[in-house]
PDB file of N, CA and C in Angstrom:
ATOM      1  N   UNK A   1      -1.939   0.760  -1.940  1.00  0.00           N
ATOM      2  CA  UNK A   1      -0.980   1.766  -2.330  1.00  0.00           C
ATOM      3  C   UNK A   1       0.033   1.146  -3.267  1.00  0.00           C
ATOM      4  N   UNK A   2       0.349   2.053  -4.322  1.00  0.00           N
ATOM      5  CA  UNK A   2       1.109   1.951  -5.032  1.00  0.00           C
ATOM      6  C   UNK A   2       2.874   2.608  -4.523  1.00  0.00           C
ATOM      7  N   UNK A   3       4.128   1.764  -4.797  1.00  0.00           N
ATOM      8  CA  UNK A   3       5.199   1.991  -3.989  1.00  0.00           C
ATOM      9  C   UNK A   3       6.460   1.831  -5.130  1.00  0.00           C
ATOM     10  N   UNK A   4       7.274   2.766  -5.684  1.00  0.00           N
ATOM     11  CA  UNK A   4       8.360   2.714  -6.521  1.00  0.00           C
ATOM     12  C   UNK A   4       9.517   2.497  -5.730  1.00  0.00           C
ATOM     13  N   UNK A   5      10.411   1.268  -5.653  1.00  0.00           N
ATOM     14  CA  UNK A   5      11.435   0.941  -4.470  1.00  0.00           C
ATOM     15  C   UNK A   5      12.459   1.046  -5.411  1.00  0.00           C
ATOM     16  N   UNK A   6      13.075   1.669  -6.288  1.00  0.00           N
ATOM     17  CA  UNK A   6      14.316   1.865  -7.090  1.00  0.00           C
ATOM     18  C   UNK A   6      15.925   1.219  -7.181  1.00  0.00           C
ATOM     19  N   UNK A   7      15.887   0.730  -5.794  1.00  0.00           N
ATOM     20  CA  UNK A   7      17.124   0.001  -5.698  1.00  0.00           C
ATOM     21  C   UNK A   7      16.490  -1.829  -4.937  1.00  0.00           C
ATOM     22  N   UNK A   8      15.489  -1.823  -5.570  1.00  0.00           N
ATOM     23  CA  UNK A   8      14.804  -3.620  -5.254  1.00  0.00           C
ATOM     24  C   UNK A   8      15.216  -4.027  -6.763  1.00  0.00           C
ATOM     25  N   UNK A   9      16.556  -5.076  -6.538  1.00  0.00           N
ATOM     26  CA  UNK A   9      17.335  -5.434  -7.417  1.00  0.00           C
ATOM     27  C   UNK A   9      16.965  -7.026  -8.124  1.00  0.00           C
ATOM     28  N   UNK A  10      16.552  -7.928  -7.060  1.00  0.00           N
ATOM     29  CA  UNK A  10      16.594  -9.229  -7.164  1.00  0.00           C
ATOM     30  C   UNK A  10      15.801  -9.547  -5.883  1.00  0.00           C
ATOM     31  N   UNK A  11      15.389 -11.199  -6.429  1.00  0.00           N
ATOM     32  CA  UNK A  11      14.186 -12.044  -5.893  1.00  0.00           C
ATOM     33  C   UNK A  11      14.426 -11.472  -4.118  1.00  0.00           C
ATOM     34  N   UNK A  12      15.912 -11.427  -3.528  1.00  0.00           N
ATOM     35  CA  UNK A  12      16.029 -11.047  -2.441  1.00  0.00           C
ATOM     36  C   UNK A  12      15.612  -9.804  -2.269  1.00  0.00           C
ATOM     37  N   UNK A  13      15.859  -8.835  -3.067  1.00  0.00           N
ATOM     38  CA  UNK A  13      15.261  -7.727  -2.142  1.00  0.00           C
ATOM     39  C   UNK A  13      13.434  -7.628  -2.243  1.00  0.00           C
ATOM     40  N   UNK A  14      13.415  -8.412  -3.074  1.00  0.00           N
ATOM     41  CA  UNK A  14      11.949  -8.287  -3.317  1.00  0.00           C
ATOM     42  C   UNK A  14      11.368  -9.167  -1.844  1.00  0.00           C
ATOM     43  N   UNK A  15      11.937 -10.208  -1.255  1.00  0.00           N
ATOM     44  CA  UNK A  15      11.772 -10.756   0.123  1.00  0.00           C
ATOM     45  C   UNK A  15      12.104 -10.095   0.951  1.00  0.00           C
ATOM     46  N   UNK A  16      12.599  -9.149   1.336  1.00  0.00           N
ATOM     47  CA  UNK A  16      12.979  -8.095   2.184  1.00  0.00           C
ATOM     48  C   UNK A  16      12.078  -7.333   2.420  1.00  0.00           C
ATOM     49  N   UNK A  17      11.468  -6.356   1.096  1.00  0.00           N
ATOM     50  CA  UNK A  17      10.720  -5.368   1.309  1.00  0.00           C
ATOM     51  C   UNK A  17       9.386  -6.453   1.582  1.00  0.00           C
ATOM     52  N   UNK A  18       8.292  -7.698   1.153  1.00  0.00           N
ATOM     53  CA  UNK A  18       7.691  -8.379   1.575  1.00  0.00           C
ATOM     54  C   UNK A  18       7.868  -8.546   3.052  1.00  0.00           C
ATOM     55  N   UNK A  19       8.534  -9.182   3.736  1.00  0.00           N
ATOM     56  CA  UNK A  19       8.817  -9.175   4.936  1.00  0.00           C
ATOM     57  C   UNK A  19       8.930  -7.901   6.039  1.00  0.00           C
ATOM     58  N   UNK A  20       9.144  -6.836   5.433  1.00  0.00           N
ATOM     59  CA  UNK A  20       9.399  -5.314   6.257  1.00  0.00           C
ATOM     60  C   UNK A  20       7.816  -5.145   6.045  1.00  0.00           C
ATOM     61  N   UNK A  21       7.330  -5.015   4.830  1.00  0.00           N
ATOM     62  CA  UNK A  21       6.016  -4.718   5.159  1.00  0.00           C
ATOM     63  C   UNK A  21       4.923  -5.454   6.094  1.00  0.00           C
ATOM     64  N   UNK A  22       5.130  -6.522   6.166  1.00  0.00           N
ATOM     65  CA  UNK A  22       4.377  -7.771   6.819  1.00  0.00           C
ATOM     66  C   UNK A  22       4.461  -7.330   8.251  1.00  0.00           C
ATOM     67  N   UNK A  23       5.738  -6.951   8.514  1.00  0.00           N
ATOM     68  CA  UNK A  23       5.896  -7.057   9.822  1.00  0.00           C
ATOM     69  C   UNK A  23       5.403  -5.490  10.703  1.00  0.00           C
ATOM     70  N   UNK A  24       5.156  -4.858   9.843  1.00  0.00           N
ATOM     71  CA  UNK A  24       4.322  -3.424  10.330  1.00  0.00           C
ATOM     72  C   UNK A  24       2.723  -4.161  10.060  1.00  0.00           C
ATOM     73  N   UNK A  25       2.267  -5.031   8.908  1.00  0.00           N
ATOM     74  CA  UNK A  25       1.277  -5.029   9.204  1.00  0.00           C
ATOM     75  C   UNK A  25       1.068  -6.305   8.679  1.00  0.00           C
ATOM     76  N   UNK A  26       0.920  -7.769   9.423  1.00  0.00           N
ATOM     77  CA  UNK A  26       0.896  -9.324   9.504  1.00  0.00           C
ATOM     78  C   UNK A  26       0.010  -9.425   8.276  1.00  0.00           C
ATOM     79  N   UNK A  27      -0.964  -8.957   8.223  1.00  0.00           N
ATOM     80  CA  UNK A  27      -2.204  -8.979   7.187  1.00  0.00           C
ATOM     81  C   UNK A  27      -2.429  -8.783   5.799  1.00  0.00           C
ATOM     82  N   UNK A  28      -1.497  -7.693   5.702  1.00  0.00           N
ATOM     83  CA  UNK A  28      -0.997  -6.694   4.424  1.00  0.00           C
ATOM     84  C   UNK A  28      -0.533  -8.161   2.881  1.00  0.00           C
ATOM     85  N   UNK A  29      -1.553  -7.236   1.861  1.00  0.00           N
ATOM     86  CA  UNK A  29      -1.252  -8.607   1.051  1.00  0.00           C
ATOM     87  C   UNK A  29      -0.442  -7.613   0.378  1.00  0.00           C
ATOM     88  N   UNK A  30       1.008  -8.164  -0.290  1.00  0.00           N
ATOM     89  CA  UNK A  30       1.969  -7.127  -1.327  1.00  0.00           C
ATOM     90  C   UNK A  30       2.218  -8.121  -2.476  1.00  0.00           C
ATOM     91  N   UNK A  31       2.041  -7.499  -3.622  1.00  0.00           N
ATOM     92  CA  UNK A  31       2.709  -7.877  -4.967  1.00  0.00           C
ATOM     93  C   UNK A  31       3.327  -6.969  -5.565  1.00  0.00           C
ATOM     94  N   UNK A  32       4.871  -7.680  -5.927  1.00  0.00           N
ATOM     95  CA  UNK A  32       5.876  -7.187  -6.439  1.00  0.00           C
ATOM     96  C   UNK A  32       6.336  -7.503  -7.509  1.00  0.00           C
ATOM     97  N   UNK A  33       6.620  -6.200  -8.719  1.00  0.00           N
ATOM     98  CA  UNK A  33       6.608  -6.476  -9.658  1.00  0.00           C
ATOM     99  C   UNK A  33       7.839  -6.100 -10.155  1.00  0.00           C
ATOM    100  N   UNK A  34       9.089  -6.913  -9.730  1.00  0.00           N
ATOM    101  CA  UNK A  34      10.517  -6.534  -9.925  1.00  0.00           C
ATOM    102  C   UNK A  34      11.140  -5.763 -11.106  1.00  0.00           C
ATOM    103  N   UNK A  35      10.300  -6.243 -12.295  1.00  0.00           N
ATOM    104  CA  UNK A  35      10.667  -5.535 -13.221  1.00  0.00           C
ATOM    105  C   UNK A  35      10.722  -3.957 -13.375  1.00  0.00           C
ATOM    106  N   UNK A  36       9.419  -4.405 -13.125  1.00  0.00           N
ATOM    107  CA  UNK A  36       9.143  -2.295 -13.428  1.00  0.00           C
ATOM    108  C   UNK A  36       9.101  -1.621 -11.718  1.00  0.00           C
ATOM    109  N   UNK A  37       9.925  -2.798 -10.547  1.00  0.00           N
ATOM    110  CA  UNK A  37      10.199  -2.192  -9.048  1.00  0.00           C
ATOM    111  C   UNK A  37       8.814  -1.873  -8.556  1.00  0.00           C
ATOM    112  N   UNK A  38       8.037  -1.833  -9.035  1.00  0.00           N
ATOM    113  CA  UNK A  38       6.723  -1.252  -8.097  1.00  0.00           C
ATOM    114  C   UNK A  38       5.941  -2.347  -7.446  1.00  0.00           C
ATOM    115  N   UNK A  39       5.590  -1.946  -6.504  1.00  0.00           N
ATOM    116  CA  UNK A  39       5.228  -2.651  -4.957  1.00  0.00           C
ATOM    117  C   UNK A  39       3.860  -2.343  -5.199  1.00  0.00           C
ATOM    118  N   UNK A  40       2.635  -2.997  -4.810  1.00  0.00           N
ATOM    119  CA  UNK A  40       1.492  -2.687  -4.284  1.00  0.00           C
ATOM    120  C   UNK A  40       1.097  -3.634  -3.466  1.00  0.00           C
ATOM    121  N   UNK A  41       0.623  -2.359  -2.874  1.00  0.00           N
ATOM    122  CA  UNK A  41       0.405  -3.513  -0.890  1.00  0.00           C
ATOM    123  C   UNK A  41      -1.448  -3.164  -0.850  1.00  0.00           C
ATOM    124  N   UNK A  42      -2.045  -4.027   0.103  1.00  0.00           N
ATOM    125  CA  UNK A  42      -3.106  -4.317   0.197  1.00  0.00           C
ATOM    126  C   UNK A  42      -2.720  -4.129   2.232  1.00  0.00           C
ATOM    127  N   UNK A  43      -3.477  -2.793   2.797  1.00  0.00           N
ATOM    128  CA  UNK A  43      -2.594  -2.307   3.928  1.00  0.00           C
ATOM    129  C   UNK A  43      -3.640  -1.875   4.726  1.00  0.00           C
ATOM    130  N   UNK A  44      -3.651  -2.052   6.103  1.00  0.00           N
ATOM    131  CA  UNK A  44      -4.720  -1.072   7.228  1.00  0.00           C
ATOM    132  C   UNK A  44      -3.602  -0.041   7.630  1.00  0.00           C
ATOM    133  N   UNK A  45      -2.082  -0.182   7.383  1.00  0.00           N
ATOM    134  CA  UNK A  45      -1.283   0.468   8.052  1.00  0.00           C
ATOM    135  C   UNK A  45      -1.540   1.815   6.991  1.00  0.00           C
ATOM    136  N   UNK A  46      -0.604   2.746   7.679  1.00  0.00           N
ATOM    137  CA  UNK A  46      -0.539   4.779   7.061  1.00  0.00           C
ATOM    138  C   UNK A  46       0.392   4.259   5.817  1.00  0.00           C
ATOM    139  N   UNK A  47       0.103   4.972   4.861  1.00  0.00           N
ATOM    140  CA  UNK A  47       1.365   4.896   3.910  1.00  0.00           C
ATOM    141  C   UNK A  47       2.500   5.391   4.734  1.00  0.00           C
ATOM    142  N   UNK A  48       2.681   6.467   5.538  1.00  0.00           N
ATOM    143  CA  UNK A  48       3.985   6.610   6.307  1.00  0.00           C
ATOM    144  C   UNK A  48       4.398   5.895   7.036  1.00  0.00           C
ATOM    145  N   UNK A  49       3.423   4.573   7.906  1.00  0.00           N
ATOM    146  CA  UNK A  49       4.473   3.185   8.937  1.00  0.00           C
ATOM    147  C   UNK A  49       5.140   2.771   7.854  1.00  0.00           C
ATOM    148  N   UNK A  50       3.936   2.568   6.482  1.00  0.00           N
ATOM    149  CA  UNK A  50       4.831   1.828   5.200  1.00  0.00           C
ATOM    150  C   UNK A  50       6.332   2.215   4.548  1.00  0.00           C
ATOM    151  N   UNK A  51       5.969   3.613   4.766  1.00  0.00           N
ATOM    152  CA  UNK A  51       7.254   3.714   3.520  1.00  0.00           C
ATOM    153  C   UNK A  51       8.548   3.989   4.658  1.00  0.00           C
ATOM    154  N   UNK A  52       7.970   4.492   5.831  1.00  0.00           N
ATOM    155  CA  UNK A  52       9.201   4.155   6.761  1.00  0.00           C
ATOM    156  C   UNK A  52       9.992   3.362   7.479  1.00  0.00           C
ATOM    157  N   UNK A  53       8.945   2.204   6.994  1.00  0.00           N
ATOM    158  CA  UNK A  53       9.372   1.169   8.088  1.00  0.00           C
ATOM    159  C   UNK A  53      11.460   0.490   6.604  1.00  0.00           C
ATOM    160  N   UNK A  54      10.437   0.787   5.594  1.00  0.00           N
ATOM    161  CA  UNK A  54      10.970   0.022   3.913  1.00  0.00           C
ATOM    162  C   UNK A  54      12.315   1.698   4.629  1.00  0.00           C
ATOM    163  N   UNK A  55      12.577   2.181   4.217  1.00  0.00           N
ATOM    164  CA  UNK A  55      13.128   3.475   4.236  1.00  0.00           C
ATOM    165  C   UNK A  55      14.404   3.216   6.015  1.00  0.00           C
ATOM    166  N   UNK A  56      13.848   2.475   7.167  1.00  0.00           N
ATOM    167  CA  UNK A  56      14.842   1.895   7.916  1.00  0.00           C
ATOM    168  C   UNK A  56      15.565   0.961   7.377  1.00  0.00           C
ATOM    169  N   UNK A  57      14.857   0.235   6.424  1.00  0.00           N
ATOM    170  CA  UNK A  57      15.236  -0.992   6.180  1.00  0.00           C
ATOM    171  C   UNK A  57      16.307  -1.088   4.518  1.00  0.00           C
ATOM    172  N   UNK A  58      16.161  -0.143   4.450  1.00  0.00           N
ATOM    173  CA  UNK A  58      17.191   0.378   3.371  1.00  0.00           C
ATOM    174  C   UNK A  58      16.799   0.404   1.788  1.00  0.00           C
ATOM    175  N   UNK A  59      15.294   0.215   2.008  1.00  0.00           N
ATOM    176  CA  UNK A  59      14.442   0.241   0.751  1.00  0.00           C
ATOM    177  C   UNK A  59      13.430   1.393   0.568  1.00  0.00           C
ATOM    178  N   UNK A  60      13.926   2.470   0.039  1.00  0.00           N
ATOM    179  CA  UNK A  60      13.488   3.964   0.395  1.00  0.00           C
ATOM    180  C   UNK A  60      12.504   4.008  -0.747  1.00  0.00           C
ATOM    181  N   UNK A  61      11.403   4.445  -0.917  1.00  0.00           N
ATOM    182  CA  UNK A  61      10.278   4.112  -1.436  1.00  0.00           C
ATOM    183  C   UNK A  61       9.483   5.119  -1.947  1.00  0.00           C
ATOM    184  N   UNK A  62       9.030   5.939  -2.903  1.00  0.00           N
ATOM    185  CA  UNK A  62       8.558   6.423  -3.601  1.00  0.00           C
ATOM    186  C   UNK A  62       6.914   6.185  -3.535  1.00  0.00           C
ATOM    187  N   UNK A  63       5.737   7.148  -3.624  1.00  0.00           N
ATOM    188  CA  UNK A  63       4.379   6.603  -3.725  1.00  0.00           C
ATOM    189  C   UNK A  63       4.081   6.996  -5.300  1.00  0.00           C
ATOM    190  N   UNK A  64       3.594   6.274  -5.468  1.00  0.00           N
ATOM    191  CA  UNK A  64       2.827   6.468  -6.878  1.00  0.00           C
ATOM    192  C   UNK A  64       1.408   6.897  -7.131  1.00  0.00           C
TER     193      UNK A  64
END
């Protein structure tokens, strides 16, 4: 899945949303492409554990 995170500002938030996703699903491979903000995750989890877990975590997330 493709993921537009709009307020992933810097290398930190880009470790944040990495880490929020990981932790819904240990396995999940994500590359983040800070520039243009879009996330793509490699996921067994729902796009909805995904974008909600990012969305508690204060990285509210868009699908593409």
């Amino acid at each position: 899945m493709k993921l537009l995170i709009e307020n992933m500002t810097c290398g930190g938030c880009a470790r944040g949303v990495t880490a929020t996703i990981q932790d819904v699903d240990a396995n999940a491979k994500v590359e983040v492409d800070l520039a243009s903000k879009i996330v793509t995750v490699d996921t067994t989890a729902s796009t909805d554990q995904i974008t909600n877990a990012l969305a508690e975590d204060g990285f509210p997330a868009k699908v593409q």
